[in-house]
C-alpha atoms as a PDB file:
ATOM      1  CA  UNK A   1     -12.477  85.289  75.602  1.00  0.00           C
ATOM      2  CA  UNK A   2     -12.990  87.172  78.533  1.00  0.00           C
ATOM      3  CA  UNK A   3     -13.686  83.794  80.194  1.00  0.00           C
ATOM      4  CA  UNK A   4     -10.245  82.403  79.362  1.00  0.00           C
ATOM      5  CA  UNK A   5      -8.548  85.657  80.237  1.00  0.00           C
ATOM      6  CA  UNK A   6      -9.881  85.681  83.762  1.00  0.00           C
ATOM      7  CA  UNK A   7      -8.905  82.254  84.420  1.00  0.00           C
ATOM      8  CA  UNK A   8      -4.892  82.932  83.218  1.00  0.00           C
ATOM      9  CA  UNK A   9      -4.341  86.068  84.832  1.00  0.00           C
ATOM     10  CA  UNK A  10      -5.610  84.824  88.191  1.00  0.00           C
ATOM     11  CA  UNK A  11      -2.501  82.107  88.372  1.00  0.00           C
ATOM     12  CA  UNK A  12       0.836  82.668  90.029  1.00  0.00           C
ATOM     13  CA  UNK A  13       3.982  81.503  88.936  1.00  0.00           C
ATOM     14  CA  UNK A  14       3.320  78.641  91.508  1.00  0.00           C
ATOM     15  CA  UNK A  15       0.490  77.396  89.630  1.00  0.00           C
ATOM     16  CA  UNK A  16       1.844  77.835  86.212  1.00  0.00           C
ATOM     17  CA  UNK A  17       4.649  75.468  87.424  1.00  0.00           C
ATOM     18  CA  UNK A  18       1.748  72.909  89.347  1.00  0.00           C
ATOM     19  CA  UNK A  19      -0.154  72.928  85.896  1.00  0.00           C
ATOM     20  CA  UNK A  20       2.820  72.061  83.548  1.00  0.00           C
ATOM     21  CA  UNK A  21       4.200  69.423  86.180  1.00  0.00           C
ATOM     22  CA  UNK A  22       0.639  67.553  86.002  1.00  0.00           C
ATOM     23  CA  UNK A  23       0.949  68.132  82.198  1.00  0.00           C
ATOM     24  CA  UNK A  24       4.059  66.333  81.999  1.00  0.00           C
ATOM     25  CA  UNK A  25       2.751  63.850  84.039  1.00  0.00           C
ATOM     26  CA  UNK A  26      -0.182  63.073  81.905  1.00  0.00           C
ATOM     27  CA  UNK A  27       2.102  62.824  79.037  1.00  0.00           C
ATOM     28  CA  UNK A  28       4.099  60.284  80.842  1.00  0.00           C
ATOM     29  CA  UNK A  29       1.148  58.117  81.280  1.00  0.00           C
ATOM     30  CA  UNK A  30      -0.073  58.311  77.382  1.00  0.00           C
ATOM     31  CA  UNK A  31       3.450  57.679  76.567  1.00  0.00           C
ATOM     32  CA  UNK A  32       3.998  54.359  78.892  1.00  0.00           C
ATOM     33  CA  UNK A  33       0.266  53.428  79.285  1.00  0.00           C
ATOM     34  CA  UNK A  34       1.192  49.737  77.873  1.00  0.00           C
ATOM     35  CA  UNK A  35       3.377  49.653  81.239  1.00  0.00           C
ATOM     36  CA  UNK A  36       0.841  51.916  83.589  1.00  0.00           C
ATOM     37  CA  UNK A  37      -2.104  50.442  84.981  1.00  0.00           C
ATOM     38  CA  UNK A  38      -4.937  52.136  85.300  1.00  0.00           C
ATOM     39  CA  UNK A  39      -3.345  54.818  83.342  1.00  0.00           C
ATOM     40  CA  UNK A  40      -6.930  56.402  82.579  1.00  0.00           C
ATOM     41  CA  UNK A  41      -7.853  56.665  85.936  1.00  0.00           C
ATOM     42  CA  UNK A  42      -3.961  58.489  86.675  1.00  0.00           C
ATOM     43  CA  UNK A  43      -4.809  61.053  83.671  1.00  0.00           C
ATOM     44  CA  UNK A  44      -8.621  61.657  85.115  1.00  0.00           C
ATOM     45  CA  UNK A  45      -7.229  63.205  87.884  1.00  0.00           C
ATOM     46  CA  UNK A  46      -4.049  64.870  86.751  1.00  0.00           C
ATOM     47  CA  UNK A  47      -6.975  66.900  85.020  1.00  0.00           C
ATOM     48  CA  UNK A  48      -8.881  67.366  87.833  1.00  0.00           C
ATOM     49  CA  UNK A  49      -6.559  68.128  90.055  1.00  0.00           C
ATOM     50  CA  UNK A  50      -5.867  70.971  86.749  1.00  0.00           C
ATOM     51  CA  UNK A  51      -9.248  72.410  86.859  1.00  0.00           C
ATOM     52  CA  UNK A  52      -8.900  72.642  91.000  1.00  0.00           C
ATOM     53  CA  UNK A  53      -5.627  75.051  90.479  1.00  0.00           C
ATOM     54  CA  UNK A  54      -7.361  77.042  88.112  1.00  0.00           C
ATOM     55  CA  UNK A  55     -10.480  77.053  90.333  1.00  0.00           C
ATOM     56  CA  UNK A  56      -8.826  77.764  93.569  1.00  0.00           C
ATOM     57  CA  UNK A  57      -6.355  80.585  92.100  1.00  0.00           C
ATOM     58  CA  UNK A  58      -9.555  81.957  90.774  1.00  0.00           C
ATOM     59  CA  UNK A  59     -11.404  82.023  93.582  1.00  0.00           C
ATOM     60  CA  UNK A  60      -8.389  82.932  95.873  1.00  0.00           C
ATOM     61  CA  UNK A  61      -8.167  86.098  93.993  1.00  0.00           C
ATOM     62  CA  UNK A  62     -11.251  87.312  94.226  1.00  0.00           C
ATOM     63  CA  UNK A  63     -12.186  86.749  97.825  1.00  0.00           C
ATOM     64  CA  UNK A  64     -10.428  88.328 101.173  1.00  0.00           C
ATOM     65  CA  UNK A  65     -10.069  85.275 102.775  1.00  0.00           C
ATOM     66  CA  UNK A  66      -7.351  84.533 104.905  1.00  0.00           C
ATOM     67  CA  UNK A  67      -7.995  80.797 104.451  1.00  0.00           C
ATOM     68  CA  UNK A  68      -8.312  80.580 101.336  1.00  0.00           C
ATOM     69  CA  UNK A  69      -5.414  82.089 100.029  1.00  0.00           C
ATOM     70  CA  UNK A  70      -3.140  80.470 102.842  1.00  0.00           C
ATOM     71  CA  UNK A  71      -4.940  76.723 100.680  1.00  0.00           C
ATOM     72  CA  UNK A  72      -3.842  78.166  97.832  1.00  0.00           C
ATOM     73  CA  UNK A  73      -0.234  78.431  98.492  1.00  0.00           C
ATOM     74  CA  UNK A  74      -0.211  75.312 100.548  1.00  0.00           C
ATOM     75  CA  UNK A  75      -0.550  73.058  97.941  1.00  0.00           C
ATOM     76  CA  UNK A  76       2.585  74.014  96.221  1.00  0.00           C
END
């Protein structure tokens, strides 16, 4: 639990946005995958690309680094 919470109080409004937008888009390819090829592949890494915001707002937080948090925001 303390897990979870860590991980959703780290993200910005930014990334709540990112995360629903690749949500939608992996419901877009279960909904047309007849028409989508290699729909799989498209919804492998929509859900990376998930775990990465969560990672990097994570990590982004908890460090000092200029970088770092300048990567984080860059992305949106």
């Amino acid at each position: 639990m303390i897990f979870k919470n860590r991980f959703i109080k780290s993200l910005s409004e930014a990334d709540i946005v990112v995360i629903c937008f690749y949500i939608f888009l992996i419901a877009l390819n279960l909904i047309f995958h007849q028409r989508i090829e290699n729909w799989f592949l498209l919804i492998a890494v929509n859900i990376i690309l998930i775990i990465a915001v969560f990672f990097l707002a994570n990590t982004a937080e908890k460090s000092n680094n200029v970088y770092l948090n300048n990567f984080h925001f860059y992305y949106v």
